[in-house]
N, C-alpha and C. Protein backbone atom coordinates (compact mmCIF):
# COMPACT_ATOMS: atom_id res chain seq x y z
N UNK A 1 -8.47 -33.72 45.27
CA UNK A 1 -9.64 -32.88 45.32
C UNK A 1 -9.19 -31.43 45.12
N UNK A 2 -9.86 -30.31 44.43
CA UNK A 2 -9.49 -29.45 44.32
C UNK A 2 -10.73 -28.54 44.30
N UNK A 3 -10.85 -27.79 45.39
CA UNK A 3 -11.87 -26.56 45.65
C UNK A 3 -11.51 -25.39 44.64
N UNK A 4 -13.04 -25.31 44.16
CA UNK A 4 -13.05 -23.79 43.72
C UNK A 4 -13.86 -23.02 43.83
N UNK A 5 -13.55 -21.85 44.36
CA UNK A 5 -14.17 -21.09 45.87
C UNK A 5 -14.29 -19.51 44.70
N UNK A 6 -15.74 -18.92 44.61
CA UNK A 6 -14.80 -17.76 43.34
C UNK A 6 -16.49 -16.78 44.52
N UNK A 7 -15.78 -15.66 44.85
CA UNK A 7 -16.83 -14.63 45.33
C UNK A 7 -16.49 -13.39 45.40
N UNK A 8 -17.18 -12.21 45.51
CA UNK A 8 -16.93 -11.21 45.39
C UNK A 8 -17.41 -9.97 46.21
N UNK A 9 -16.29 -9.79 46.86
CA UNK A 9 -17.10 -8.86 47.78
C UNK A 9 -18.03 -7.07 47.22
N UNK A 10 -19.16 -7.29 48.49
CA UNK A 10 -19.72 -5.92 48.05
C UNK A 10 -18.73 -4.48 48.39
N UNK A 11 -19.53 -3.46 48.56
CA UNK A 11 -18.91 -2.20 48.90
C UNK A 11 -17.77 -2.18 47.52
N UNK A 12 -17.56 -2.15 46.58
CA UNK A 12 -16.71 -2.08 45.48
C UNK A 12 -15.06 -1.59 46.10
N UNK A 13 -14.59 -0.47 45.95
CA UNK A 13 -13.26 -0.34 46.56
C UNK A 13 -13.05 -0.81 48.10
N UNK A 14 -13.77 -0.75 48.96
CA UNK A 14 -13.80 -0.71 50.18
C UNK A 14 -13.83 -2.29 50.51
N UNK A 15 -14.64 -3.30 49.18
CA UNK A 15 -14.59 -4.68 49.83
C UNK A 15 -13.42 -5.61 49.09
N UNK A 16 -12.65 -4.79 48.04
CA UNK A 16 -11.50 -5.12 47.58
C UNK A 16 -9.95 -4.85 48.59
N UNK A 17 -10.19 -4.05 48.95
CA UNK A 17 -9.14 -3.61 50.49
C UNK A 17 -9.38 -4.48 51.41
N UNK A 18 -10.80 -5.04 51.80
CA UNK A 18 -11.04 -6.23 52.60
C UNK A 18 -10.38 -7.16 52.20
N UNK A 19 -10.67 -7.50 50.90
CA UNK A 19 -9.61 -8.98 50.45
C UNK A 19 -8.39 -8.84 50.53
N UNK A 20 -7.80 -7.83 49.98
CA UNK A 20 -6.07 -7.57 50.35
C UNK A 20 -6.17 -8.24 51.55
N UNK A 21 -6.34 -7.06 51.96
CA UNK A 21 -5.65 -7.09 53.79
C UNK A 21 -6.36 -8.41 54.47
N UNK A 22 -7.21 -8.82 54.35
CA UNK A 22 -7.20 -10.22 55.32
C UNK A 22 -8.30 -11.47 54.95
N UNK A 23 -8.99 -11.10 53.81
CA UNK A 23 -10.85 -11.80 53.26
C UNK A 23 -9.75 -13.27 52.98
N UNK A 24 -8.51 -12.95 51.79
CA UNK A 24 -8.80 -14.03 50.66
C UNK A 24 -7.39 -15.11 51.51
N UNK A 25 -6.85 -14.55 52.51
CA UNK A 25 -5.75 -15.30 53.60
C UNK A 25 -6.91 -16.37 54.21
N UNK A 26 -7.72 -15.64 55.06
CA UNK A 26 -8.32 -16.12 55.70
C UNK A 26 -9.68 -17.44 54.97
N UNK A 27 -9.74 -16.90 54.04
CA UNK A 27 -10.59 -18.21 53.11
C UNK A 27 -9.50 -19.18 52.81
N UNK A 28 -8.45 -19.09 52.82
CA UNK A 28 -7.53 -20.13 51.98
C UNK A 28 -7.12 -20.78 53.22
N UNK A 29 -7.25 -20.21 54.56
CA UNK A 29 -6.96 -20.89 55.75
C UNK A 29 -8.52 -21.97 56.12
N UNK A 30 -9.05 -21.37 55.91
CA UNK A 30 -10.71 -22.03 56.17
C UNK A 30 -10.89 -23.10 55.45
N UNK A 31 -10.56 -23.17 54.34
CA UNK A 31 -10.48 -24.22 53.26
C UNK A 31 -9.49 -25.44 53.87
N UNK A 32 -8.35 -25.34 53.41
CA UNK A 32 -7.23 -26.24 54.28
C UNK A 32 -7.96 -26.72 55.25
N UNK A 33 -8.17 -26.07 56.71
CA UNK A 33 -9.23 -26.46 57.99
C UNK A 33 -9.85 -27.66 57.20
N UNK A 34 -11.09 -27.26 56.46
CA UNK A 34 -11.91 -27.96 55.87
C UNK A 34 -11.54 -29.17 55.62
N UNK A 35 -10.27 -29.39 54.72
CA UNK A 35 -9.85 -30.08 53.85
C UNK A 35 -9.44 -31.48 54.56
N UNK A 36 -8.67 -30.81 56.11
CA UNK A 36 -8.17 -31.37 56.34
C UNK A 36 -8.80 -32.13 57.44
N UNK A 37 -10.13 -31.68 57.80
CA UNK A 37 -11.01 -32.82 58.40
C UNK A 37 -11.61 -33.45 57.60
N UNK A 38 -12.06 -33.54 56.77
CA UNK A 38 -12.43 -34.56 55.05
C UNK A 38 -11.72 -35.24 55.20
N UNK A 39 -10.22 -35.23 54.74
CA UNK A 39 -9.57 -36.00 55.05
C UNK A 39 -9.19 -37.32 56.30
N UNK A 40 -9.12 -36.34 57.34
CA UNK A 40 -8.72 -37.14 58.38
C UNK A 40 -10.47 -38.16 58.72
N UNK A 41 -11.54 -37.89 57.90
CA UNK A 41 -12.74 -38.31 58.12
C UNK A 41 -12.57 -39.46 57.60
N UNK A 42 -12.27 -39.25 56.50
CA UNK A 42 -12.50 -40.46 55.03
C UNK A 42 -11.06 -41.59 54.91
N UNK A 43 -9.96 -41.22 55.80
CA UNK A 43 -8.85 -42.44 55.92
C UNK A 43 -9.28 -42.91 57.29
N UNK A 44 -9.98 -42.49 58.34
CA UNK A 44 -10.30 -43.17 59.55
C UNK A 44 -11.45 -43.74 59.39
N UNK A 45 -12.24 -43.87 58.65
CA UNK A 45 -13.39 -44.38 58.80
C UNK A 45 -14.76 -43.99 59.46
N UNK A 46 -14.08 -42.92 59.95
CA UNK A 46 -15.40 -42.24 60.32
C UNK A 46 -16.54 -42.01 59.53
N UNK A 47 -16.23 -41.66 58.51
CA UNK A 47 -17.21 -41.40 57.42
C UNK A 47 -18.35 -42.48 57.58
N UNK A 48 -18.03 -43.70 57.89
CA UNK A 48 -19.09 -44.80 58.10
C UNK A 48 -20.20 -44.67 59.31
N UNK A 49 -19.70 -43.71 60.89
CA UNK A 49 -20.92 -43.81 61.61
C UNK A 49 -21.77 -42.53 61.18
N UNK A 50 -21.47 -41.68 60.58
CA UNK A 50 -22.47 -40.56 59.76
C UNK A 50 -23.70 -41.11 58.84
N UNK A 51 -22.98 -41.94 58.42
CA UNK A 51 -23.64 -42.19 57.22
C UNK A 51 -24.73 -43.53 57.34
N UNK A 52 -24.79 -44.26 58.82
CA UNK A 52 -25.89 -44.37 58.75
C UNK A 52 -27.23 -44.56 58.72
């Protein structure tokens, strides 16, 4: 699986210094998170009492 995550912050210089310093770390950590309960969802079987 491969996420593709594409956004852009407002405030122009001011929301590009946001991404440096901590926006685009912290999305790539959030993602993984994500990823990695999908995962651990869909090899345990869980996915089956959601659904139904």
């Amino acid at each position: 699986m491969t996420d593709i995550f594409e956004y852009e912050s407002p405030w122009g210089i001011l929301g590009k210094l946001a991404d440096f310093i901590f926006l685009e770390n912290y999305l790539r950590s959030f993602l993984a998170q994500r990823n990695k309960v999908i995962k651990e969802f869909a090899e345990s079987g869980e996915w089956k009492n959601i659904l139904k």
